[in-house]
Protein backbone atom coordinates (compact mmCIF):
# COMPACT_ATOMS: atom_id res chain seq x y z
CA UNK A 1 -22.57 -1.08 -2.91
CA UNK A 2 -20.75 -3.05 -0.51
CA UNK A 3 -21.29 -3.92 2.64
CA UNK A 4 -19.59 -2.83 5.97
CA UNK A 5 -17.10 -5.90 5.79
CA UNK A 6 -13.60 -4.55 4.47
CA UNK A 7 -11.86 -6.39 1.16
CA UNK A 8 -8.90 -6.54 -0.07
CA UNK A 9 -6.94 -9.49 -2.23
CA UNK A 10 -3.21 -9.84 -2.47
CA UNK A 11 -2.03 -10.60 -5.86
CA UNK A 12 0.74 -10.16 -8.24
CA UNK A 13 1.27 -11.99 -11.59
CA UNK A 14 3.99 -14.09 -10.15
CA UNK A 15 4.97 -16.83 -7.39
CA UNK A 16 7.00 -16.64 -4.81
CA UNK A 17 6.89 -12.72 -3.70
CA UNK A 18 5.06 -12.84 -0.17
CA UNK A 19 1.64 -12.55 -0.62
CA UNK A 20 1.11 -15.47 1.71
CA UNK A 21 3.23 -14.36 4.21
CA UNK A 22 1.38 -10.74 3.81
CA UNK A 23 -2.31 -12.16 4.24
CA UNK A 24 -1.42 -14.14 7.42
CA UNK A 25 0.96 -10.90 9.07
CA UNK A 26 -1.69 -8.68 8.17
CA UNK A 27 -4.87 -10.68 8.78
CA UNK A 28 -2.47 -10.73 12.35
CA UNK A 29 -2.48 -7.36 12.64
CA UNK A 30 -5.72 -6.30 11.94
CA UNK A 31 -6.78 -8.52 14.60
CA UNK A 32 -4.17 -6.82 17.31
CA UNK A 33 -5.95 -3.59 16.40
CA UNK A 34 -9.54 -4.54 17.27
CA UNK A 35 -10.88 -5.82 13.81
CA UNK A 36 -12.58 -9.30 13.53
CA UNK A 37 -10.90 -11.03 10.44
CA UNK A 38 -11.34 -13.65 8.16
CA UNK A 39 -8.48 -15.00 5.81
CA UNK A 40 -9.51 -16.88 2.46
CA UNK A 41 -7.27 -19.29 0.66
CA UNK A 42 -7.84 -19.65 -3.43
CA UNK A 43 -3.76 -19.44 -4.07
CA UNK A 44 -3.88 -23.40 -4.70
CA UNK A 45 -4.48 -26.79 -3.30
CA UNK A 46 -1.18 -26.73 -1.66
CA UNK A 47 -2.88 -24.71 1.56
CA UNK A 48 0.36 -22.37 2.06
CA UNK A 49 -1.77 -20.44 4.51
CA UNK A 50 -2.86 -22.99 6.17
CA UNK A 51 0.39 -24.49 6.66
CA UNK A 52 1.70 -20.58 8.16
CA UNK A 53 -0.89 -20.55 10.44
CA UNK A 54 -0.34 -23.90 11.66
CA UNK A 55 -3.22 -25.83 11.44
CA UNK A 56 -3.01 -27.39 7.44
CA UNK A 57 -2.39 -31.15 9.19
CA UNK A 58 -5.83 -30.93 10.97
CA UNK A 59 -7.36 -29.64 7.98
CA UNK A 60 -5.58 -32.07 5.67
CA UNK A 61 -6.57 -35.56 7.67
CA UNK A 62 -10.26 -33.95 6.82
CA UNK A 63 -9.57 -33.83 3.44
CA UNK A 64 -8.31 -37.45 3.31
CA UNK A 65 -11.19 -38.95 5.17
CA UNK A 66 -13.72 -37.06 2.66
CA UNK A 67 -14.91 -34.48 5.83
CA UNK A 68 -13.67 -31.27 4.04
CA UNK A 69 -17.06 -30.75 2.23
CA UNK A 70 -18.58 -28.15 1.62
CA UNK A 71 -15.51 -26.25 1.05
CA UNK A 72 -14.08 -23.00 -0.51
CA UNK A 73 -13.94 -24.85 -3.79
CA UNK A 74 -18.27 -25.45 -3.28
CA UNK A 75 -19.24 -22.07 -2.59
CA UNK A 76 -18.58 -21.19 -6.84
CA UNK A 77 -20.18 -24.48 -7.40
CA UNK A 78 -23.96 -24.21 -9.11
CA UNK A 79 -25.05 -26.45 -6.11
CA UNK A 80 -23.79 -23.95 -3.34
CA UNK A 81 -27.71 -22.03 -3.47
CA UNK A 82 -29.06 -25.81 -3.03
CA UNK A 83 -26.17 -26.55 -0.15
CA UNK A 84 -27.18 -23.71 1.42
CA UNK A 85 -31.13 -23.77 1.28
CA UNK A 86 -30.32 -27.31 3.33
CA UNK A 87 -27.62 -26.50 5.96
CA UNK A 88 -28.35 -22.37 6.59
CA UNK A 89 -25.84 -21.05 7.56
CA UNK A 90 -23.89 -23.84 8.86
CA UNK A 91 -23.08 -24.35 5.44
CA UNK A 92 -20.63 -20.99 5.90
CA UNK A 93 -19.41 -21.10 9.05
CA UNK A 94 -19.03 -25.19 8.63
CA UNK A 95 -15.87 -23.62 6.37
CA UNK A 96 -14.67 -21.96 8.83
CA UNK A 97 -11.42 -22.59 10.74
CA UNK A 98 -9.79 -20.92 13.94
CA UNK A 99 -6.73 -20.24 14.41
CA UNK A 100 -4.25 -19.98 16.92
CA UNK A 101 -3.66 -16.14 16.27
CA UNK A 102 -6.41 -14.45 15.93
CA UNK A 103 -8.01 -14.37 12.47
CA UNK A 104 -10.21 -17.45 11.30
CA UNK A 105 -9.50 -19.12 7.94
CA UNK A 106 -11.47 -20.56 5.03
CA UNK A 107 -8.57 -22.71 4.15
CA UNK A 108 -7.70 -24.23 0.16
CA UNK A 109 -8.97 -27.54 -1.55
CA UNK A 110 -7.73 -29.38 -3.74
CA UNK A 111 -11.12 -28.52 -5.32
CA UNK A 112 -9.34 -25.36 -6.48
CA UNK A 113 -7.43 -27.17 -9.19
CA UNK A 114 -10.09 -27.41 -11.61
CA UNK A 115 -11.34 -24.67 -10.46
CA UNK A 116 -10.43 -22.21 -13.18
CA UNK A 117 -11.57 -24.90 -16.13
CA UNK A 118 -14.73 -25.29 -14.58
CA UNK A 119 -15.30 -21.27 -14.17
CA UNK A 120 -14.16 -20.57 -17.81
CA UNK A 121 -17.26 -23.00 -18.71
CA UNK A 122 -19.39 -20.10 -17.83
CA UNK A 123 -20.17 -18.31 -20.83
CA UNK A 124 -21.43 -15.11 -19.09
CA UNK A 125 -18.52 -12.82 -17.69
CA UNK A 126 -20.79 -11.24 -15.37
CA UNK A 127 -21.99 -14.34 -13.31
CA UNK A 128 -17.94 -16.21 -13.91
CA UNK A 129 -15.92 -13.38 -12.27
CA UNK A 130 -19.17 -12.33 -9.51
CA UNK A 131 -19.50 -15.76 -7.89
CA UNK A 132 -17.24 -15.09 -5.05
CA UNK A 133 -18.56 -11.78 -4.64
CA UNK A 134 -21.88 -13.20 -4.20
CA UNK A 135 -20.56 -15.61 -1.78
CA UNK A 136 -19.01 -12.75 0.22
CA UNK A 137 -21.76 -10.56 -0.17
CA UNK A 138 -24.48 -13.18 0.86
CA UNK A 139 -23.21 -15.38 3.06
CA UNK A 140 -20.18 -14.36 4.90
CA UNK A 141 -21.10 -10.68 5.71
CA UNK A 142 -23.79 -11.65 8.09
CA UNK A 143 -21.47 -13.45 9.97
CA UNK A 144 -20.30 -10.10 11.30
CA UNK A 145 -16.41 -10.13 10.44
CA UNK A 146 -14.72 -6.59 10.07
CA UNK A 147 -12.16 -7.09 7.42
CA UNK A 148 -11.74 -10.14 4.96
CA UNK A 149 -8.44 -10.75 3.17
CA UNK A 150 -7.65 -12.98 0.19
CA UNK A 151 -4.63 -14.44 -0.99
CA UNK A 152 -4.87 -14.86 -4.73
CA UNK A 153 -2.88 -17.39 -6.93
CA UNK A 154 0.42 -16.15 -8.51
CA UNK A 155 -0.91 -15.83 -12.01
CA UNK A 156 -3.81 -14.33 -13.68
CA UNK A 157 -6.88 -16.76 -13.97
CA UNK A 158 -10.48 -16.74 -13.53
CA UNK A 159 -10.18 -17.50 -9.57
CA UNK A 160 -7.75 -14.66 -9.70
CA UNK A 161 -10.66 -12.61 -11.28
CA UNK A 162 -13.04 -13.16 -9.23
CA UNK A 163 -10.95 -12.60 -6.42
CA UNK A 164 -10.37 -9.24 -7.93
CA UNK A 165 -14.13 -8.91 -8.45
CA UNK A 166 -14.78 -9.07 -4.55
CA UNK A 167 -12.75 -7.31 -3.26
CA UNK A 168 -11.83 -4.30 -5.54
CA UNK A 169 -9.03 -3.69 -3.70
CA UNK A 170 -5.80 -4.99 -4.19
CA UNK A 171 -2.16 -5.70 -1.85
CA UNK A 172 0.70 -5.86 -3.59
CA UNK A 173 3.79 -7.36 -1.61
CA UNK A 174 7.06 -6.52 -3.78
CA UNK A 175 10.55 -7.66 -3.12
CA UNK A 176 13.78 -5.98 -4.71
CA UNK A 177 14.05 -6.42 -8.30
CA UNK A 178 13.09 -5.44 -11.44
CA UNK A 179 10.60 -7.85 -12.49
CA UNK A 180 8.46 -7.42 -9.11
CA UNK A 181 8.98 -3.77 -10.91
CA UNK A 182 7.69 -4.58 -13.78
CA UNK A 183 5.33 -6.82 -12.54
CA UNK A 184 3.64 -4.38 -10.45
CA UNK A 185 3.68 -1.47 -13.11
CA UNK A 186 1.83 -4.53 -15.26
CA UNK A 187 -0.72 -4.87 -12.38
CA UNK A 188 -1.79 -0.87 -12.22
CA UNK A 189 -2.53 -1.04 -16.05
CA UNK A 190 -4.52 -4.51 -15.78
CA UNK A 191 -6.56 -3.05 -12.93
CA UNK A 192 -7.40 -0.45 -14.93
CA UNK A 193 -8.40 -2.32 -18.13
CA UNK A 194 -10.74 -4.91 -15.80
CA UNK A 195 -12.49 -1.94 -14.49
CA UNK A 196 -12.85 -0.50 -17.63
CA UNK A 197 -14.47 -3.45 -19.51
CA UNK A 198 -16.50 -4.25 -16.27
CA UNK A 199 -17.48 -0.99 -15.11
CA UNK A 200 -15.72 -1.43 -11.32
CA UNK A 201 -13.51 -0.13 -9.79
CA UNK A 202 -10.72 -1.61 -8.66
CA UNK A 203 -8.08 -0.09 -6.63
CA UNK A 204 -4.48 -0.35 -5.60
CA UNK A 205 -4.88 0.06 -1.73
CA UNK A 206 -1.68 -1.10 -0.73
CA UNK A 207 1.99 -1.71 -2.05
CA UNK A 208 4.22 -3.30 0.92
CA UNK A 209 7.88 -3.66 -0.23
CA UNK A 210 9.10 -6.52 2.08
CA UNK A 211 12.28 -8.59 2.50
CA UNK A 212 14.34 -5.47 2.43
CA UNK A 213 17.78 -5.50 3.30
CA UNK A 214 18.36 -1.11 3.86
CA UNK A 215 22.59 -2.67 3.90
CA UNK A 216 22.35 -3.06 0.61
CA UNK A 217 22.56 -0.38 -2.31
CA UNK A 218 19.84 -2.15 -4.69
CA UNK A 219 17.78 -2.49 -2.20
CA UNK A 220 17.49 1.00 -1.04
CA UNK A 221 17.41 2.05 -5.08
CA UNK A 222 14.30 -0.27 -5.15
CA UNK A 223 12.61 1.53 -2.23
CA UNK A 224 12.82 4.68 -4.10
CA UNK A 225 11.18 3.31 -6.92
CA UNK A 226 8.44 1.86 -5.56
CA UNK A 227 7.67 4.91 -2.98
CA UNK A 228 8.29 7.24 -6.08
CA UNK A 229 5.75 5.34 -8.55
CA UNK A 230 3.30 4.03 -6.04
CA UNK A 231 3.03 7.39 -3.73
CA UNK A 232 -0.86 6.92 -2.49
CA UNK A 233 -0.57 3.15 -2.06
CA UNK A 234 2.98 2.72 -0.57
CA UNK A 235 3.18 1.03 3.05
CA UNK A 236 4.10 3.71 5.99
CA UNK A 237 7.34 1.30 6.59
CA UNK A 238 8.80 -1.69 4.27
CA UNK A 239 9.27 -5.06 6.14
CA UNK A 240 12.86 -5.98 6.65
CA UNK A 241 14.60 -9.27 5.47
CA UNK A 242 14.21 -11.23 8.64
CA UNK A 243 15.20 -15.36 9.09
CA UNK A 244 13.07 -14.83 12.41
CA UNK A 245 9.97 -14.81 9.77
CA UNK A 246 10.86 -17.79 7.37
CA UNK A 247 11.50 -19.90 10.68
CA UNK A 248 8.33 -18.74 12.03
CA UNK A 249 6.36 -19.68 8.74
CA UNK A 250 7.98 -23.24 8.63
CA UNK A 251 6.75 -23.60 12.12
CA UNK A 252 3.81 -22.91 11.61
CA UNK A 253 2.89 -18.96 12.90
CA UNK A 254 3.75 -15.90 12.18
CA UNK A 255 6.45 -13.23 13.57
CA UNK A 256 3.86 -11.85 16.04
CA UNK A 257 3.79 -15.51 18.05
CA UNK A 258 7.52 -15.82 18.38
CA UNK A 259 8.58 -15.95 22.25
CA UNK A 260 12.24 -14.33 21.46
CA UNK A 261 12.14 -12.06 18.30
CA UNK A 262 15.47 -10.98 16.85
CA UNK A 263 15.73 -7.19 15.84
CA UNK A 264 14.24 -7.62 12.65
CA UNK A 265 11.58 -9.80 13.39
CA UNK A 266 10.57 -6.56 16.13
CA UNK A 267 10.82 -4.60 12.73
CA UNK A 268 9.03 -6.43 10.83
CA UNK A 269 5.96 -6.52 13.77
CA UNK A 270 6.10 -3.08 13.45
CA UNK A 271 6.15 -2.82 9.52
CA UNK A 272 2.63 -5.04 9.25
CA UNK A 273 0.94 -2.89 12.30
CA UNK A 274 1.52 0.06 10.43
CA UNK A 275 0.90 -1.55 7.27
CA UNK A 276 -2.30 -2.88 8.34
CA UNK A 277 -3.24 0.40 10.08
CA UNK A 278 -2.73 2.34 6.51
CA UNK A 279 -4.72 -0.47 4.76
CA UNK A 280 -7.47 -0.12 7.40
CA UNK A 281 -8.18 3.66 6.73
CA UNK A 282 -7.72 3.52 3.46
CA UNK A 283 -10.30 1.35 3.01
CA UNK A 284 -12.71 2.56 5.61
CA UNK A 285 -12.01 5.67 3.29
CA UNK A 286 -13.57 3.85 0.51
CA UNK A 287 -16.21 2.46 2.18
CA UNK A 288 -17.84 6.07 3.44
C-alpha cells in the first residue's frame, strides 16, 4: 500500500515536450493550494529543473568541489542502507534543496549518467525497478511532504522504470502534433503491459496539452483529440503558448514569480492551478 504522500512522474517517450516545465508549474501549484511538495530530478545530469527553479549554479559549484554527496544518484546505490545507518536521516534531507517558490528539490547528478548501466546489472526485476520506491517509501515519507513529483527522462530506461514503479501514476504534458499523439497512445499501452508483467498498477492521472495556440486550426483539431481519447485523464484547461513562460524558465522561475504577466502567462497560472487541483483529487481518489 502506499503511504499518505501523493506520486506522480511525468514522462513521455520523447524530449523536448514540457515535462520539466510541468513538474516545476505544478510542484508551484500544489504548493499555492496548501500541499507541502517535493520535486525529484532523474531526467539527466543536465539539472533542467534545477536550472527553472533557479538555484542549479549553487548546486553546481557543490558538485565541482566534490560536496554534492550523497545525492539522488546514491539513494539506488547498494551503499545507500550503509549511508543511511551512519547519517539518519540527515542522509535524506542532506539532499534536499529549497527553493525560492515553494516546493523543495532533490536536484540531478551527473551520477545519473551511468545510472541506467549500473541498474540493468541487477539481475532481479523486482529489486532494479523498486529501488526508488523503497527510497520514497522509507526515507522520504517520514519527512512529512504531501505530494512528490518526478520528472522522468525523455526515453524509456530503467531510471524511467523505476520512476514509474514509485509513483504509479503518470503526467503526460503533450504539445500539438501527431507524434506527441502517437507518443502518448504508445504510453497508455506500455503502462498497461508494465502492470501486467509486474502486477501494479499504473495509471494515467493526468494528460495536460500545453503550448496551445486556440488561433490556430491544428491546434484546436489537436485539443479534440486528446480530450476525445484521454476523457478521465484530460486537464480541466490546456496551457496556452506563452513567451512570458520560456523567459521565465531562462531566468530562472516559473510563470507564477513573474512581477508583470502578459495575458497568457495569467492563462497559463490558471491552466496549472486547475491542473494541479484535478491531479490532487484524483489522486487523493486513489489513495482512499
Amino acid at each position: 500500500m502506499m503511504g499518505d504522500t501523493l506520486r506522480a512522474a511525468a514522462f513521455l517517450d520523447k524530449g523536448g515536450v514540457g515535462k520539466t516545465t510541468t513538474v516545476a508549474h505544478l510542484g508551484v501549484a500544489l504548493q499555492e493550494q496548501g500541499l507541502e511538495v517535493l520535486l525529484i530530478d532523474l531526467a539527466g545530469k543536465q539539472g533542467d529543473l534545477s536550472k527553472h527553479l533557479g538555484i542549479w549554479s549553487g548546486y553546481q559549484d557543490e558538485i565541482e568541489d566534490d560536496d554534492a554527496w550523497p545525492n539522488i544518484s546514491t539513494v539506488f546505490d547498494d551503499s545507500w542502507s550503509t549511508i543511511t545507518k551512519k547519517l539518519g536521516e540527515a542522509a535524506t534531507t542532506g539532499l534536499v534543496i529549497e527553493t525560492g517558490e515553494g516546493p523543495d528539490l532533490i536536484p540531478a547528478h551527473p551520477g545519473l549518467d551511468t545510472l541506467d548501466a549500473e541498474l540493468g546489472n541487477i539481475d532481479d526485476a523486482q529489486e532494479r525497478y523498486n529501488r526508488l520506491r523503497n527510497f520514497l517509501d522509507e526515507h522520504v515519507d517520514p519527512l512529512g511532504y504531501d505530494a512528490v513529483l518526478i520528472d522522468l527522462p525523455g526515453l524509456s530506461n530503467n531510471v524511467t522504470y523505476n520512476g514509474l514503479w514509485a509513483a504509479r501514476n503518470v503526467i503526460v504534458p503533450v504539445e500539438p502534433g501527431s507524434f506527441e499523439d502517437e507518443q502518448a497512445d504508445a504510453l497508455q499501452i506500455d503502462l498497461k503491459r508494465i502492470g501486467e508483467n509486474f502486477n501494479i498498477g499504473i495509471d494515467l492521472a493526468l494528460v495536460l496539452p500545453n503550448k496551445i495556440d486556440t488561433r490556430r486550426t491544428l491546434d484546436r483539431e489537436y485539443l479534440e483529440t486528446f480530450e476525445t481519447k484521454f476523457p478521465d485523464a484530460i486537464a480541466p484547461e490546456h496551457v496556452p503558448y506563452s513567451q512570458d513562460i520560456r523567459n521565465a524558465t531562462e531566468s530562472g522561475q516559473t510563470a507564477f514569480s513573474l512581477e508583470d504577466p502578459s495575458t497568457t502567462a495569467d492563462q497559463a497560472q490558471a491552466s496549472y492551478l486547475s491542473a494541479s487541483a484535478a491531479l490532487l483529487d484524483r489522486l487523493s481518489d486513489k489513495n482512499e
